[in-house]
Protein backbone atom coordinates (compact mmCIF):
# COMPACT_ATOMS: atom_id res chain seq x y z
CA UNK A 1 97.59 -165.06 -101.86
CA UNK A 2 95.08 -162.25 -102.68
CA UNK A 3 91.34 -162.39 -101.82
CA UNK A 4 88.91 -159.44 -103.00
CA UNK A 5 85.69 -159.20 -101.09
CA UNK A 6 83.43 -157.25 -103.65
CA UNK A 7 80.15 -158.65 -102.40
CA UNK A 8 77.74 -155.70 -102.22
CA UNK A 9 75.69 -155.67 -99.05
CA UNK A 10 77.33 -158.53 -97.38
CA UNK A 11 80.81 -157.21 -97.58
CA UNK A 12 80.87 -155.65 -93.78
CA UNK A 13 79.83 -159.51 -92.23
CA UNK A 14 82.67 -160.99 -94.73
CA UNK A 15 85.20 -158.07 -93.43
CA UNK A 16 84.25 -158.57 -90.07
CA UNK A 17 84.94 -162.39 -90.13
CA UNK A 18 88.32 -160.74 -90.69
CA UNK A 19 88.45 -158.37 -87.75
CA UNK A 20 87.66 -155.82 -90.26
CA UNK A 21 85.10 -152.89 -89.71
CA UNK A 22 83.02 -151.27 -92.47
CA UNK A 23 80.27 -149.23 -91.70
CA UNK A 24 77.44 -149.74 -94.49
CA UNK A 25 74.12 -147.89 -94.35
CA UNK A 26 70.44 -149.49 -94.99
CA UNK A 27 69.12 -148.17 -98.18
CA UNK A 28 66.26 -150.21 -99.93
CA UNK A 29 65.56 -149.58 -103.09
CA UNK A 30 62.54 -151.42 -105.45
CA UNK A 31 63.35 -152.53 -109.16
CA UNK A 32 61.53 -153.20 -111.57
CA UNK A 33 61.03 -155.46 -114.07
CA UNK A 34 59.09 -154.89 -117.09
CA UNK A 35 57.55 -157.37 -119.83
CA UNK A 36 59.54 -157.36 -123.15
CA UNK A 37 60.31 -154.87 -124.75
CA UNK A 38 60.08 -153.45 -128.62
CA UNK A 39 63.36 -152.27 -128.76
CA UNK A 40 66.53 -153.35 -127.85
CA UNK A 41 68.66 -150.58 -125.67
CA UNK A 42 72.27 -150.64 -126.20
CA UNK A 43 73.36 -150.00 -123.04
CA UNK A 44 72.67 -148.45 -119.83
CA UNK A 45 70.49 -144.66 -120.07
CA UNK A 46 70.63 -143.07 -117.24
CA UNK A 47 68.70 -139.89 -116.70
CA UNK A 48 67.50 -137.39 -113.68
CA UNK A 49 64.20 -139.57 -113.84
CA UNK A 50 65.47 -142.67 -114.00
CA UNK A 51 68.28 -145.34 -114.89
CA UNK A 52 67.25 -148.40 -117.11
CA UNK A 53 69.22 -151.64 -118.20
CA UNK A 54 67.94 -154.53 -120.54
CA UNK A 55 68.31 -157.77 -119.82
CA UNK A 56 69.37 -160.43 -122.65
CA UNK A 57 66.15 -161.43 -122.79
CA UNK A 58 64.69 -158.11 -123.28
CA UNK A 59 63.42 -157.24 -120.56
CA UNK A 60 63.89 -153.93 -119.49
CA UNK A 61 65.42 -153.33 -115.46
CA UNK A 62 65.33 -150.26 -113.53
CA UNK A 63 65.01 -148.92 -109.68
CA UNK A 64 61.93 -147.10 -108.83
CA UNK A 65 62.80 -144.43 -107.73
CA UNK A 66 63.15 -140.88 -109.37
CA UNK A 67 66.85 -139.74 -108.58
CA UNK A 68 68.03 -143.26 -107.92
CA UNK A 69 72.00 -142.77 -107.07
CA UNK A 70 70.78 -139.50 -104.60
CA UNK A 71 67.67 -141.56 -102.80
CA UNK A 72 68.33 -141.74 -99.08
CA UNK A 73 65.59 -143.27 -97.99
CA UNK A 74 65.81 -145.70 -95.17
CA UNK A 75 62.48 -147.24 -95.96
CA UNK A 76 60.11 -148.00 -99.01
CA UNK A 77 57.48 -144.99 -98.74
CA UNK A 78 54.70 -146.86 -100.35
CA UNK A 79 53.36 -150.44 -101.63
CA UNK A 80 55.42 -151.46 -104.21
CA UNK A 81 52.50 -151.95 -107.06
CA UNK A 82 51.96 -148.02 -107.36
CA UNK A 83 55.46 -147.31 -106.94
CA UNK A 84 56.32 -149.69 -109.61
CA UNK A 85 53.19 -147.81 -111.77
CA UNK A 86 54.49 -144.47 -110.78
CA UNK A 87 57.67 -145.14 -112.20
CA UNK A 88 56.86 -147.09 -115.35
CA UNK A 89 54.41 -143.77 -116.19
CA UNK A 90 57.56 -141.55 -115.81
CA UNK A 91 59.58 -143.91 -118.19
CA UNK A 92 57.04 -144.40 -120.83
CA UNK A 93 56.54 -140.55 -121.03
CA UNK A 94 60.57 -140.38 -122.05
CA UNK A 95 61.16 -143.51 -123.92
CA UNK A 96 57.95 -142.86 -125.86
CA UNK A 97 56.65 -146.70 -125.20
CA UNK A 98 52.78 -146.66 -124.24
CA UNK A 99 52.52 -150.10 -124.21
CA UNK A 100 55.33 -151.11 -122.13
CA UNK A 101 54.30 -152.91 -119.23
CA UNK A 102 55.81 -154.20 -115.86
CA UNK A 103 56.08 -157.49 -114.96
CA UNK A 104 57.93 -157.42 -111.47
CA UNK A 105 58.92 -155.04 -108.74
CA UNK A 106 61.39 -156.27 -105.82
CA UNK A 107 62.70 -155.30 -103.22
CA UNK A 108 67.03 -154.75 -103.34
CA UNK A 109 69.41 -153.89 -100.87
CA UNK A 110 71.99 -151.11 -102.32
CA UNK A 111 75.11 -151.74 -101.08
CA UNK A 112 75.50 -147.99 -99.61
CA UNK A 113 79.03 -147.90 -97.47
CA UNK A 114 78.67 -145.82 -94.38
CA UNK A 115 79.83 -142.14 -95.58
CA UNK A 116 77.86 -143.28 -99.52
CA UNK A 117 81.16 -143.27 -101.13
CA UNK A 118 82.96 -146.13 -102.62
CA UNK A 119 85.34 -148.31 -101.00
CA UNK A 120 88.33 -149.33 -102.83
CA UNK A 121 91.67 -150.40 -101.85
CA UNK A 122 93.97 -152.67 -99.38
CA UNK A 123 92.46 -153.67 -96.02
CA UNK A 124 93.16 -155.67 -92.96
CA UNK A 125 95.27 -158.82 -93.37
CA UNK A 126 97.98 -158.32 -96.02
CA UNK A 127 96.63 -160.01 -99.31
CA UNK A 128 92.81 -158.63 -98.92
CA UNK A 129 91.04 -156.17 -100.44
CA UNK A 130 87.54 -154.57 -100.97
CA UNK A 131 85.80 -153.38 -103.76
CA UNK A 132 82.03 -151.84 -102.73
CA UNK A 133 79.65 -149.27 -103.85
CA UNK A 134 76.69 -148.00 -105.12
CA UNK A 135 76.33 -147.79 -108.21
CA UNK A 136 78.43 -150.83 -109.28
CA UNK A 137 76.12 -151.29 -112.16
CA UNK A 138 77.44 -148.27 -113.51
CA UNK A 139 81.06 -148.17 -111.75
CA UNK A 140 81.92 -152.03 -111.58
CA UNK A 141 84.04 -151.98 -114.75
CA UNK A 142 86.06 -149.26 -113.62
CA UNK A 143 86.50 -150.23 -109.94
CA UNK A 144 87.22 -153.84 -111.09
CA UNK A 145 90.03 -152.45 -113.23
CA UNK A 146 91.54 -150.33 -110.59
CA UNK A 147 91.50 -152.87 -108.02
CA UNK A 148 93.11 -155.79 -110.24
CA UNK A 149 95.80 -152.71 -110.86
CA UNK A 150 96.33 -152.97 -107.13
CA UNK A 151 96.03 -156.65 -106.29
CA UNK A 152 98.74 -156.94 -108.80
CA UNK A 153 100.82 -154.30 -107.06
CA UNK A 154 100.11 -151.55 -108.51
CA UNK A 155 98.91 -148.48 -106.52
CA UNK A 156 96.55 -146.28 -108.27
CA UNK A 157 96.72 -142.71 -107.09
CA UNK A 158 92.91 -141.90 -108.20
CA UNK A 159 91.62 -144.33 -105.22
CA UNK A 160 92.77 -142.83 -102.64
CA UNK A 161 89.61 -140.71 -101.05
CA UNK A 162 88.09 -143.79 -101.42
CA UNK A 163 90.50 -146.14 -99.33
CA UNK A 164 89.12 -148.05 -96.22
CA UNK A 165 91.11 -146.97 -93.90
CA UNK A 166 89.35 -143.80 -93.72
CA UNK A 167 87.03 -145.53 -91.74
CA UNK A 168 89.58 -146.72 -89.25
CA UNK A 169 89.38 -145.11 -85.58
């Protein structure tokens, strides 16, 4: 009797299936993917040049772009091999890793809703919710504990500038 649609970039088609509108913005982003590496990182780090995962296989994953979370770019200002060198220079200068190299760069959609806040909270038919942002990667724990709090009935009084239906007309 409860449905959450916390599916990134494709949560305004699923909502509008629904009758539901929720304005998203276009924001690529490139990530990259570097060979394995020497170390193993213990969680995320997240800096003003850049943030970086690892991947179970050790692997290290991060976006491209300096300043990630403020990037509003609309496009992908240059190919994606120097991009992907530009920023693999920047985070061997701070992670002290010469010999790091990248393996991948691709391009991702950041699910970016239309004001670049979070959406959280109760929305159209009784029973469904939503649960996107950007960054969930840094954020999904938290928003996935506040929203069960609510799909169970329980309203939590930090959400609400991020509600849905402050997109309602």
């Amino acid at each position: 009797d409860r449905v959450v649609v916390a599916s990134g970039t494709a949560c305004a088609d699923l909502l509008a299936s629904v009758g539901v509108s929720l304005p998203m913005l276009y924001r690529p982003a490139l990530v990259l993917t570097t060979l394995k590496a020497d170390f193993d990182l213990p969680g995320m780090l997240i800096t003003d040049q850049f943030e970086l995962g690892q991947l179970p296989d050790g692997r290290l994953l991060m976006p491209t772009a300096a300043g990630h979370q403020g990037d509003q770019s609309e496009s992908v200002p240059e190919p994606p091999n120097i991009t992907a060198s530009k920023a693999l220079e920047r985070l061997k200068t701070v992670i002290n890793a010469p010999d790091l190299e990248w393996e991948s760069v691709m391009l991702a959609a950041r699910p970016m809703p239309g004001d670049e806040a979070p959406v959280l909270g109760a929305v159209g038919p009784t029973g469904l919710h939503v649960a996107v942002m950007h960054s969930g990667a840094t954020l999904g724990v938290l928003a996935g504990q506040m929203t069960a709090s609510e799909v169970l009935g329980h309203r939590v009084s930090d959400l609400t500038r991020y509600r849905p239906e402050r997109f309602a007309s």
